[in-house]
Protein backbone atom coordinates (compact mmCIF):
# COMPACT_ATOMS: atom_id res chain seq x y z
CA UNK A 1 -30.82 73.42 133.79
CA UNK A 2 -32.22 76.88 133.31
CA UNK A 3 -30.40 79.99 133.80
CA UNK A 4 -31.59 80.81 137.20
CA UNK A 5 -28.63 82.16 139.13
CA UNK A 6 -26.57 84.95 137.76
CA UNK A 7 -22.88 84.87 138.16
CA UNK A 8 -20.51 88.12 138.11
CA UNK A 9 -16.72 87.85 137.52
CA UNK A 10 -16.22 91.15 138.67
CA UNK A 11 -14.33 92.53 142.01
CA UNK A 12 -16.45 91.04 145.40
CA UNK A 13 -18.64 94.00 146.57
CA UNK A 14 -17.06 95.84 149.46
CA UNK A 15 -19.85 94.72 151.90
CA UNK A 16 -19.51 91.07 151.04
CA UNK A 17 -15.60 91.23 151.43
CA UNK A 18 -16.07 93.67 154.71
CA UNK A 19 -18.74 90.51 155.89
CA UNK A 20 -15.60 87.80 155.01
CA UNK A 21 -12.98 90.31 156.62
CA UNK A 22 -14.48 89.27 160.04
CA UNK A 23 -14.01 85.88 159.73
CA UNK A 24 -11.56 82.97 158.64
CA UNK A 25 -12.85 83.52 155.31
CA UNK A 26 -10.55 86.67 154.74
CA UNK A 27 -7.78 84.47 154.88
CA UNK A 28 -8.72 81.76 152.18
CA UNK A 29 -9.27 84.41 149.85
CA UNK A 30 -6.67 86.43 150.02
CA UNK A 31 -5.20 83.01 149.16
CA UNK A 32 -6.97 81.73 145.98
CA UNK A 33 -6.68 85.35 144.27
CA UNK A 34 -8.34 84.49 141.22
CA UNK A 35 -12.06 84.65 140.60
CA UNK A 36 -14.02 81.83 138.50
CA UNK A 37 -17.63 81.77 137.49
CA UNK A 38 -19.36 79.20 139.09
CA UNK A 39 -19.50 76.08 136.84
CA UNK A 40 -23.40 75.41 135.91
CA UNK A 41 -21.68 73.34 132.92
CA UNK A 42 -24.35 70.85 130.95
CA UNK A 43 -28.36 70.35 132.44
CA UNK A 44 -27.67 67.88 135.34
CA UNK A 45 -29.94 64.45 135.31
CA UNK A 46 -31.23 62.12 138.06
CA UNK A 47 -29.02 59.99 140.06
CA UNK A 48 -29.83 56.52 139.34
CA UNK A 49 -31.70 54.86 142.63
CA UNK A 50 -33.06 58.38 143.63
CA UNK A 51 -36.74 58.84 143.48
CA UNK A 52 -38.50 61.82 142.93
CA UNK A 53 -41.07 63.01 145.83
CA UNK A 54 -42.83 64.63 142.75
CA UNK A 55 -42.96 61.64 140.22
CA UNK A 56 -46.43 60.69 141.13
CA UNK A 57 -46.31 58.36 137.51
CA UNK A 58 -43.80 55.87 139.28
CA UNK A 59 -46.03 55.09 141.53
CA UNK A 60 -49.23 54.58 139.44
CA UNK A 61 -47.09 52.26 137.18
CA UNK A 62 -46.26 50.32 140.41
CA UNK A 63 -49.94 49.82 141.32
CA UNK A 64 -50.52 48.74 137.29
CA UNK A 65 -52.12 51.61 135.87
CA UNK A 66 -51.13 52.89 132.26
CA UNK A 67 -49.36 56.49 132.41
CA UNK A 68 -48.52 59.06 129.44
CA UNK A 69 -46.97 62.43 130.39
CA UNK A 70 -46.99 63.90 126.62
CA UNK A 71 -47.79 65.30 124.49
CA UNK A 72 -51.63 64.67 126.05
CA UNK A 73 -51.25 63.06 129.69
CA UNK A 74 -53.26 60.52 130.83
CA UNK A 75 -53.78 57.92 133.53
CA UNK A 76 -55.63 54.55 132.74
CA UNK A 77 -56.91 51.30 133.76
CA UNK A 78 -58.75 48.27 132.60
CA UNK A 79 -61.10 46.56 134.07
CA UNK A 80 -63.28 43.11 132.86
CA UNK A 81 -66.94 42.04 133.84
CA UNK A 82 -69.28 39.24 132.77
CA UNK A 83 -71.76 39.51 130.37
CA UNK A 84 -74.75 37.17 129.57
CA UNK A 85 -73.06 34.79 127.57
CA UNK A 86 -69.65 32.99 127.91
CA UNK A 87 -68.31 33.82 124.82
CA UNK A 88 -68.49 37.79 125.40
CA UNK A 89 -66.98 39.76 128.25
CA UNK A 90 -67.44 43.34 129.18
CA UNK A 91 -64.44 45.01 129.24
CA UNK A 92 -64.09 48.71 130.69
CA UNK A 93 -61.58 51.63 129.50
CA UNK A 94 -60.99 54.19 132.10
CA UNK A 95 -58.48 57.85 131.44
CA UNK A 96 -58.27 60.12 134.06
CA UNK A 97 -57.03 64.08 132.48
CA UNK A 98 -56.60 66.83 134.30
CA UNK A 99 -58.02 69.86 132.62
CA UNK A 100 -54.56 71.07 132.11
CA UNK A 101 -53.79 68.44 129.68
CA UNK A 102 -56.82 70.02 127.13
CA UNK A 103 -56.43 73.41 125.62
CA UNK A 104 -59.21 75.81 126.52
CA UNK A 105 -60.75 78.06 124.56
CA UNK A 106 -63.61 81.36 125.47
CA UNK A 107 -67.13 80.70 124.85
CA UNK A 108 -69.16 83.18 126.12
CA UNK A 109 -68.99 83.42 129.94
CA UNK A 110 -67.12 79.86 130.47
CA UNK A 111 -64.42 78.33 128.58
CA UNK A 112 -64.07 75.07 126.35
CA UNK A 113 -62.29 71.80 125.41
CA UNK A 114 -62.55 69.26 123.79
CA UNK A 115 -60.65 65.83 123.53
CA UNK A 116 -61.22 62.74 121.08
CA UNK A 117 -60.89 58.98 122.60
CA UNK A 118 -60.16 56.10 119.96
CA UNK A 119 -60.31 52.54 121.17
CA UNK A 120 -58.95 49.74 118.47
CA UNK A 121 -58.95 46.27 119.80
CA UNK A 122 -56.70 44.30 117.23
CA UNK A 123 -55.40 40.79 116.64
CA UNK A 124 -52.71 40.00 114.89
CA UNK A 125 -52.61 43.53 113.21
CA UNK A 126 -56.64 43.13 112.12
CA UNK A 127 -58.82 45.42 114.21
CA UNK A 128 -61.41 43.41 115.64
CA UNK A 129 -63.76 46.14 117.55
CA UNK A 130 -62.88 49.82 117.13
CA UNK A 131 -64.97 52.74 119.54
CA UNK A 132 -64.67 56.33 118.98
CA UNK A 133 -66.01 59.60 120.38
CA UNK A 134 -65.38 63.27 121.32
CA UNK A 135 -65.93 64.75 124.75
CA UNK A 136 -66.20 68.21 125.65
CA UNK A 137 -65.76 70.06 128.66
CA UNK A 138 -66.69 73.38 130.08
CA UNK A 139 -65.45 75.53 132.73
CA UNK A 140 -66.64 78.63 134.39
CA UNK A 141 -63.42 80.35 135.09
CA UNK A 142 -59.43 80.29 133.39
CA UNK A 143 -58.81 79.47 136.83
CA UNK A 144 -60.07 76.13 136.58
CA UNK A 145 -58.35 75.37 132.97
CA UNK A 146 -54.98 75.16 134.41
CA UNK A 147 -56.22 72.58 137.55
CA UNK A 148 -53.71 69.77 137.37
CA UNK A 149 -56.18 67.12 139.61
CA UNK A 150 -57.96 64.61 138.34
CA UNK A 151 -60.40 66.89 136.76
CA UNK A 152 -61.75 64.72 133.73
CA UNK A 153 -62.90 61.14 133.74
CA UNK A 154 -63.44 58.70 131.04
CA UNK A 155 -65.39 55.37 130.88
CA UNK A 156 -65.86 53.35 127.95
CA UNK A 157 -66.95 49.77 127.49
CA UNK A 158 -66.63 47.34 124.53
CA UNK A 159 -67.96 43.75 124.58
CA UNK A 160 -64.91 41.68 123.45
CA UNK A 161 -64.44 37.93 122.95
CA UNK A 162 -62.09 36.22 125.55
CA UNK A 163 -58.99 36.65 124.10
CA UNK A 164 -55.44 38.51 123.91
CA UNK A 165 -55.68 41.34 122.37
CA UNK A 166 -53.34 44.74 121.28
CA UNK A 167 -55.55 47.57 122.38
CA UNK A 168 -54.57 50.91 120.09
CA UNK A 169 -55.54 53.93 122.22
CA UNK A 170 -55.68 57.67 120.68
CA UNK A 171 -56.26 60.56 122.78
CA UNK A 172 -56.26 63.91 121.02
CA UNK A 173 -56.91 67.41 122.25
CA UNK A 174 -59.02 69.14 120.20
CA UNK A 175 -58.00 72.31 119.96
CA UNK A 176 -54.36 72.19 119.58
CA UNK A 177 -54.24 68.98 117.43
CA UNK A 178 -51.76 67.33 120.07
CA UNK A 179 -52.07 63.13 120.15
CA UNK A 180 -51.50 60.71 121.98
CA UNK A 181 -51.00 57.17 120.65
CA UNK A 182 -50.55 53.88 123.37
CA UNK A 183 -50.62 50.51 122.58
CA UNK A 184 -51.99 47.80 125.52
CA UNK A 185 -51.45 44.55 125.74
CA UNK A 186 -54.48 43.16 127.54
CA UNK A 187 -55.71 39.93 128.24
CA UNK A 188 -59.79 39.72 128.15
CA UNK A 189 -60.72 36.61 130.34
CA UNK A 190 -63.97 34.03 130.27
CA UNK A 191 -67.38 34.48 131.71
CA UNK A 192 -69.96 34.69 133.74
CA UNK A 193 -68.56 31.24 135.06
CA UNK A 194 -67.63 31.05 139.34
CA UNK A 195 -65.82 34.26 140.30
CA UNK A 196 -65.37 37.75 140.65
CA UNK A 197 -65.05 40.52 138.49
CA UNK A 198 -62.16 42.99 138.29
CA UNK A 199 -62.11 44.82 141.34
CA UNK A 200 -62.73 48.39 140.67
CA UNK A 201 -61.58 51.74 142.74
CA UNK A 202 -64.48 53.95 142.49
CA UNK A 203 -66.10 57.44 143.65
CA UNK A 204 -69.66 56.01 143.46
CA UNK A 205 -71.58 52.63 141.92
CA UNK A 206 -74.54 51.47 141.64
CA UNK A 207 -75.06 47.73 142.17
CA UNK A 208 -75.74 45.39 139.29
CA UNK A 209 -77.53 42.56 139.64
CA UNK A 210 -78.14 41.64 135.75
CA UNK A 211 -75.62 40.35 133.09
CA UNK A 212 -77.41 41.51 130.61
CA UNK A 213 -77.46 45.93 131.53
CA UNK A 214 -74.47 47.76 132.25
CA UNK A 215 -72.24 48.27 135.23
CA UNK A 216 -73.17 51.89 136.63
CA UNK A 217 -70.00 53.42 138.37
CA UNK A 218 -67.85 56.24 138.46
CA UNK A 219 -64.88 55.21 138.21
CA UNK A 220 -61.35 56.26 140.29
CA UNK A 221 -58.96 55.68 137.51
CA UNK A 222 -56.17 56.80 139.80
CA UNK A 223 -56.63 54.35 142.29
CA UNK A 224 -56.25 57.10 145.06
CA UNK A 225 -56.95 58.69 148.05
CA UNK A 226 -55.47 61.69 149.84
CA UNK A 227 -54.68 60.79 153.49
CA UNK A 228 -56.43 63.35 155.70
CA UNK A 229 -59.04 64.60 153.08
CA UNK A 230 -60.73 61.25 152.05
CA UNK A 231 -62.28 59.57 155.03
CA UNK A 232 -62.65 56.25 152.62
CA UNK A 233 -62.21 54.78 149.64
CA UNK A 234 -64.50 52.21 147.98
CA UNK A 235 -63.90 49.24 145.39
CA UNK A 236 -66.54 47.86 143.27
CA UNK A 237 -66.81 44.32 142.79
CA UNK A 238 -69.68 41.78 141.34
CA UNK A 239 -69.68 37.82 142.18
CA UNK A 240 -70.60 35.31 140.05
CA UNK A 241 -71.81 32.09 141.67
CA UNK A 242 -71.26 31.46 145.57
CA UNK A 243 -73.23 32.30 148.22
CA UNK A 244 -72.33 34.01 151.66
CA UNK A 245 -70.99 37.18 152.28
CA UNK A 246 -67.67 38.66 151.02
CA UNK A 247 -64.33 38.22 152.51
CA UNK A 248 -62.53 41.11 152.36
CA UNK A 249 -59.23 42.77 153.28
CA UNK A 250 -56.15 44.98 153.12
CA UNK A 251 -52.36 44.13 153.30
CA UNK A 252 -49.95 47.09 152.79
CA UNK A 253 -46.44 46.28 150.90
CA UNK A 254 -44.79 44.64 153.39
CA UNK A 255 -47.76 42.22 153.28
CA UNK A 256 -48.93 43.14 156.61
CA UNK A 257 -53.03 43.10 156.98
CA UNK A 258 -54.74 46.33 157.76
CA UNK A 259 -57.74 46.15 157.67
CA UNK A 260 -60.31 43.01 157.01
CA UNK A 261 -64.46 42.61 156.74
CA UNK A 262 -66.78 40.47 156.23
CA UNK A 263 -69.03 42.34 153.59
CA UNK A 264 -72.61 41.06 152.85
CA UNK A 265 -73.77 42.15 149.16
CA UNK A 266 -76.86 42.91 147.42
CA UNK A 267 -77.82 39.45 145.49
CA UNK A 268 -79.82 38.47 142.72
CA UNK A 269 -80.30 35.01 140.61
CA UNK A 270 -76.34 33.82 141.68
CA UNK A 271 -75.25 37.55 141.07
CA UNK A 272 -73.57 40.03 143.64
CA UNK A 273 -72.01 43.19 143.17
CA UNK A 274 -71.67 46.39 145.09
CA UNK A 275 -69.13 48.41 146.80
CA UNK A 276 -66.36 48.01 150.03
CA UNK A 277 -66.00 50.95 151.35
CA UNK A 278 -62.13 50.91 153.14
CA UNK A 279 -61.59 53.38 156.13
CA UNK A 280 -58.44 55.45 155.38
CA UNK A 281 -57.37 55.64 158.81
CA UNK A 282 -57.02 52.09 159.10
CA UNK A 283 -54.80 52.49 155.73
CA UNK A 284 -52.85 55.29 156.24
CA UNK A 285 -50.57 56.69 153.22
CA UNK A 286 -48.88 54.08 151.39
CA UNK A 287 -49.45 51.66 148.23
CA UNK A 288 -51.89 48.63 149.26
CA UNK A 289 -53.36 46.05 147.81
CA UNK A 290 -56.93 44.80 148.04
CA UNK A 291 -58.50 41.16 147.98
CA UNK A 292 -61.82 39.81 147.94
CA UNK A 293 -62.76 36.40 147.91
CA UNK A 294 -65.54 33.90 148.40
CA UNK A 295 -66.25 30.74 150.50
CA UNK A 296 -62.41 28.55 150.76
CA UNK A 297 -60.85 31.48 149.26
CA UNK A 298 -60.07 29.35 145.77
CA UNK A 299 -61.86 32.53 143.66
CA UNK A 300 -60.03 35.95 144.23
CA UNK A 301 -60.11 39.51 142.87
CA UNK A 302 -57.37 42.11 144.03
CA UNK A 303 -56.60 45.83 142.64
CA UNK A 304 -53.50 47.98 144.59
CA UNK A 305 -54.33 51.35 145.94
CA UNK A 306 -52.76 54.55 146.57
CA UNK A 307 -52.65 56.57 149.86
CA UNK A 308 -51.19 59.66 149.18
CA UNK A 309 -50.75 62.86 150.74
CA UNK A 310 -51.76 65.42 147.86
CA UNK A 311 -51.80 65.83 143.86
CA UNK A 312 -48.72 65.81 142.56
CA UNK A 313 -46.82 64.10 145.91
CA UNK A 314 -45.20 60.81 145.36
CA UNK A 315 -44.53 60.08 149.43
CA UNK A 316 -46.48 56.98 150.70
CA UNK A 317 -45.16 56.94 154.23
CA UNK A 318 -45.99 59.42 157.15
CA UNK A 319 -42.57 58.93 158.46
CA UNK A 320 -40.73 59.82 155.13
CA UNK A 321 -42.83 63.25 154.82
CA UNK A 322 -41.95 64.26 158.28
CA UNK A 323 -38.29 63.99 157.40
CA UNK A 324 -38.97 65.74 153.99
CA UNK A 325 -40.57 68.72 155.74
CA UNK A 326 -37.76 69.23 157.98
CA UNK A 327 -36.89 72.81 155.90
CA UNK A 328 -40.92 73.87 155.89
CA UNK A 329 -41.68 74.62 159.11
CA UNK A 330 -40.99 75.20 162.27
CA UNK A 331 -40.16 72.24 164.61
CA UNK A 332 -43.50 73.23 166.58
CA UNK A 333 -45.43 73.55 163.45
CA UNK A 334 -44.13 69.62 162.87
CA UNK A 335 -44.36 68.95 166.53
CA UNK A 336 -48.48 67.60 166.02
CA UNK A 337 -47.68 65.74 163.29
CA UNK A 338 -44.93 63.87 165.05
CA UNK A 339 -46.95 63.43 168.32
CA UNK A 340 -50.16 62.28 166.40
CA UNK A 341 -51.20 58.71 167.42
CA UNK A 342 -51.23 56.43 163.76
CA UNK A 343 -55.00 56.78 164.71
CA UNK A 344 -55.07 60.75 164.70
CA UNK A 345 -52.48 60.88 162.09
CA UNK A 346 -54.71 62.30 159.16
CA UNK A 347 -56.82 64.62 161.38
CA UNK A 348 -53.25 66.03 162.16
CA UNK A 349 -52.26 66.28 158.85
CA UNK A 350 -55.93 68.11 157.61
CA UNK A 351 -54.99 70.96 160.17
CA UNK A 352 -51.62 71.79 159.08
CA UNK A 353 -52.65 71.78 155.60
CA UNK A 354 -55.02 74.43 156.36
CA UNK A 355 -52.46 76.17 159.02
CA UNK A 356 -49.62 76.12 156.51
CA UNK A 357 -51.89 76.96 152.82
CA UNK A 358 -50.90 80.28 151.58
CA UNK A 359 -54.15 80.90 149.48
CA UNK A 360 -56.98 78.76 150.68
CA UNK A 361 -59.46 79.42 148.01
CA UNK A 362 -57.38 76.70 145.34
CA UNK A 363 -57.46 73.07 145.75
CA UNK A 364 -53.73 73.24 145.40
CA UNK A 365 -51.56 73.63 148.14
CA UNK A 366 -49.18 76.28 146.59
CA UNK A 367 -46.58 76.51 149.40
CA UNK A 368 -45.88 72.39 149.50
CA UNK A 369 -45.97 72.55 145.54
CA UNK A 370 -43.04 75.19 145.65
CA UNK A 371 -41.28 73.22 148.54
CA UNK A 372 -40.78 70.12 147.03
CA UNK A 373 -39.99 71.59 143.48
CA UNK A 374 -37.43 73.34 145.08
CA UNK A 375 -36.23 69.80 146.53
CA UNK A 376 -36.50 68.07 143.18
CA UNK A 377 -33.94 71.40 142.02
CA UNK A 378 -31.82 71.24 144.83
CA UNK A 379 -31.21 67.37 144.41
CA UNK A 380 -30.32 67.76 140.49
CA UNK A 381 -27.98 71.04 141.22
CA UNK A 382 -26.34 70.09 144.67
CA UNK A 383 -25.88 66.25 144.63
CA UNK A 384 -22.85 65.18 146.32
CA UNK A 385 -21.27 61.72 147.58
CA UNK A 386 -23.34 59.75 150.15
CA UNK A 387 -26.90 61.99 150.12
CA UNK A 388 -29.21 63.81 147.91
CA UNK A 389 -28.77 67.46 147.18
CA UNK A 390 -31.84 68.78 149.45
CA UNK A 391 -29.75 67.94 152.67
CA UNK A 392 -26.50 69.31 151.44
CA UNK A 393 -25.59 73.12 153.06
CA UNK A 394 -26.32 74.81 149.75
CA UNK A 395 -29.58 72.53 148.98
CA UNK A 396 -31.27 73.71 152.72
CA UNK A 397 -30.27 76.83 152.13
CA UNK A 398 -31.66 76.60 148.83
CA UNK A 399 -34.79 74.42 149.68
CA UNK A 400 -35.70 76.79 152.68
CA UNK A 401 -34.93 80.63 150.87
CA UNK A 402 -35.00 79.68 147.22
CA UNK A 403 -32.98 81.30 144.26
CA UNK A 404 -29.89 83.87 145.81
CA UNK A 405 -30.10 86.75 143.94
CA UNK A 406 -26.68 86.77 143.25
CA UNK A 407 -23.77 84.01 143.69
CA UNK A 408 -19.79 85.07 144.05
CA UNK A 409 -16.97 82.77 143.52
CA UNK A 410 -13.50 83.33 144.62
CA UNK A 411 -10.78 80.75 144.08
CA UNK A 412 -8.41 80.10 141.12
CA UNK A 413 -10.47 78.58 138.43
CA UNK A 414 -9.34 74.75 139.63
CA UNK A 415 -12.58 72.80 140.40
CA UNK A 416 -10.09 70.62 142.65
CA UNK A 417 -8.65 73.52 144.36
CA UNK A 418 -9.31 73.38 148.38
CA UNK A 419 -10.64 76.80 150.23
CA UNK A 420 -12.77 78.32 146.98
CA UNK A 421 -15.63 80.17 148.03
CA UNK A 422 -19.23 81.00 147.01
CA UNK A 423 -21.24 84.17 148.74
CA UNK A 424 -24.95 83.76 148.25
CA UNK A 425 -26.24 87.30 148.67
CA UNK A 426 -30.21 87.32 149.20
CA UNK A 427 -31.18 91.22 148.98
CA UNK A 428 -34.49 90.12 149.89
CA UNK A 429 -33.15 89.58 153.19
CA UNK A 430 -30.14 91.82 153.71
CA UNK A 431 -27.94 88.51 153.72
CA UNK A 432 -25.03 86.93 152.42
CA UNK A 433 -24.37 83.74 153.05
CA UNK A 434 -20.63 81.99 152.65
CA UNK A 435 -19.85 78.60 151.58
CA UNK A 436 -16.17 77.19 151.81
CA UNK A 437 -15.40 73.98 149.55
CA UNK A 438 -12.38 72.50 151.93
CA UNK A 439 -12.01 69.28 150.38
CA UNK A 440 -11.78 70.52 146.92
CA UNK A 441 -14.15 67.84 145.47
CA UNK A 442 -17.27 70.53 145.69
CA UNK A 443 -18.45 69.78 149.07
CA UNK A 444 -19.22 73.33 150.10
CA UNK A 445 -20.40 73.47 153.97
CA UNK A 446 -21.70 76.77 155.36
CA UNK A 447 -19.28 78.76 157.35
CA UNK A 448 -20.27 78.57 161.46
CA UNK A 449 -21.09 82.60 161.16
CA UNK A 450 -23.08 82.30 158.13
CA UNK A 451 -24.73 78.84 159.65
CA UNK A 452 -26.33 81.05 162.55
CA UNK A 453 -27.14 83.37 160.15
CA UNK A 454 -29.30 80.86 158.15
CA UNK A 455 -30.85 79.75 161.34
CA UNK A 456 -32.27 83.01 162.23
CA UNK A 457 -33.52 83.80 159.41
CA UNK A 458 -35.50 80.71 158.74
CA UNK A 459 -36.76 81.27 161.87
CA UNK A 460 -38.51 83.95 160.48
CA UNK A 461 -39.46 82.77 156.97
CA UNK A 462 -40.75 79.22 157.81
CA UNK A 463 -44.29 78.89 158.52
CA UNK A 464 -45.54 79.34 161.96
């Protein structure tokens, strides 16, 4: 763990000791006498069975996407369509980058990147169909270099025979040489007989209606939407053989249906194919899966989706985020979002995005970025027995007024001793806060002066 709180050994500042000299404090430390650095000891790790409200990768691997987070981090899917002849099937790469993952160079008036894509379908260690190319991507501001959205998507198809393959993937920035190497086991199945195609998440698509062109899409290689921002979210599929309109519909994890249609699609020569556009209100946030299927229901193509509630947040359910926001705001600031009807629920969350954004003009919400961080530290710093470190004493405190600017310890140097101390003293705010550990196993609670302390001054720091 970095170095982020400073710890003195010296003498307790006469104002801080003056502060404990009005309360039972005094009397535990006239007690311990000695004075011990707090213990920061080695970088603390994750809990087993705790997630991370940050590790947005957990849940793209749940839905069955590919994820790298270094050195070049991507996010991928594959996806499989029929081609004119039985013995060939289209199959489709997609990468989604964010423009952070490139480096950027000037060029004139914008800025540049560049990444290579290698694609090596082999069998049995013999490559059997290799693609390769370089992309290259332009900006008009730094600004936009360091976005860390799905800024960049890739799409590339190769016509492979039905079989298993290992699919060798390189992705390499340009610039600063840094590569990324994946290997895929895929499975590339037979067509055009009865059936369906993979179905594909997408931003847009244009129908197909010929085995023998291309599929035109754009593809959502994250398989996401962000609850109160996207008013849908559409999936691609093509039918081969059958007759009749579309049977589709939405179950969330629990297996419980959401939403269902009946969806007629453009048709041509025993070929359908366009898109099903979902309603995200019907959805809500959470990880669902999709299935379309035909007359009797024996042919079926499914994908799982993502309802989330920003970049970078790994909370699927509306309930969940209300109890993570408990140290944002204000209870009256929360107050709509609790009240909101499941119905009204994202037009709730839209406003207090925009109420609660401290600088509007980035796609980013900075203040719910530096929130949960702050939770993700808290948890790894101030874990104790039978919760996560966020809803300790010293993890709200943490969570809702960040870093102390400086931390005091008084006890005797035994981490078992009862009544030791800690004083965080925010100058910021004129304050110093007082923990006592009374159990001796490092369960510090906040004293009941410095506890109405805390409360008035969130009251003044929280959003409003």
């Amino acid at each position: 763990m970095s170095d982020i709180t400073r710890v003195r050994r010296q003498t307790l500042p006469s104002r801080i000791a003056a502060a404990l000299a009005a309360s039972v404090v005094v009397a535990l430390v006239a007690a311990c006498g000695g004075r011990t650095p707090v213990d920061r000891g080695a970088s603390p790790t994750r809990s087993p069975g705790v997630p991370s409200a940050l590790d947005v990768s957990r849940l793209y691997r749940e839905v069955g996407l590919f994820v790298e987070t270094t050195p070049v981090p991507f996010v991928g899917a594959t996806h499989a369509f029929a081609s004119q002849s039985p013995d060939t099937t289209l199959f489709l790469l997609t990468l989604s980058l964010p423009n952070r993952a490139l480096t950027f160079v000037r060029e004139g008036d914008h800025y540049r990147a560049g990444y290579d894509v290698i694609i090596d379908a082999r069998r049995s260690g013999t490559s059997v169909r290799k693609e390769q190319g370089r992309q290259i991507v332009r900006v008009a501001s730094y600004k936009e270099t360091s976005r860390g959205d799905e800024s960049l998507i890739f799409q590339q198809y190769i016509r492979l025979a039905p079989q298993d393959y290992v699919l060798n993937l390189t992705v390499r920035d340009v610039e600063s040489g840094r590569t990324t190497v994946r290997d895929l086991n895929v499975t590339v199945p037979r067509g055009p007989g009865p059936g369906f195609s993979s179905a594909v998440p997408v931003y847009d698509a244009e129908p197909r209606l010929r085995r023998d062109t291309l599929p035109v899409l754009v593809p959502n290689a994250r398989a996401t939407a962000v609850f109160g921002q996207d008013s849908s979210l559409m999936v691609y599929v093509e039918r081969y053989g059958g007759t009749g309109a579309v049977q589709a519909e939405v179950r969330d994890a629990n297996g419980i249906q959401l939403w269902r249609d009946s969806v007629a699609l453009p048709t041509n020569r025993g070929m359908s194919s366009g898109m099903i556009t979902l309603p995200i209100t019907r959805l809500g946030p959470g990880i669902d899966t999709f299935l379309a299927w035909g007359a009797g229901g024996s042919d079926t193509t499914r994908t799982r989706l993502v309802v989330s509630f920003g970049e970078g947040i790994a909370i699927t359910s509306f309930d969940e985020m209300l109890s993570y926001l408990r140290y944002f705001a204000l209870p009256d600031v929360l107050a709509p979002l609790r009240n909101a009807a499941p119905q009204d629920r994202g037009r709730a969350w839209l406003a207090f995005l925009r109420a609660t954004d401290p600088d509007t003009t980035t796609p980013e919400h900075e203040g719910l970025r530096d929130y949960f961080i702050r939770i993700e530290q808290a948890n790894l710093r101030y874990r104790e027995e039978g919760g996560p470190g966020w809803l300790t004493d010293r993890g709200k405190v943490f969570v809702s007024l960040g870093d102390p600017d400086q931390i005091y310890e008084q006890g005797q140097g035994d981490i078992a001793q009862r009544g030791r101390v800690q004083i965080w003293e925010y100058t910021q705010y004129r304050t110093q806060l007082v923990f006592i550990d009374q159990s001796g196993f490092g369960r510090y609670r906040l004293t009941t002066t410095s506890e109405m302390e805390f409360q008035s001054l969130v009251r003044r720091v929280r959003p409003r």
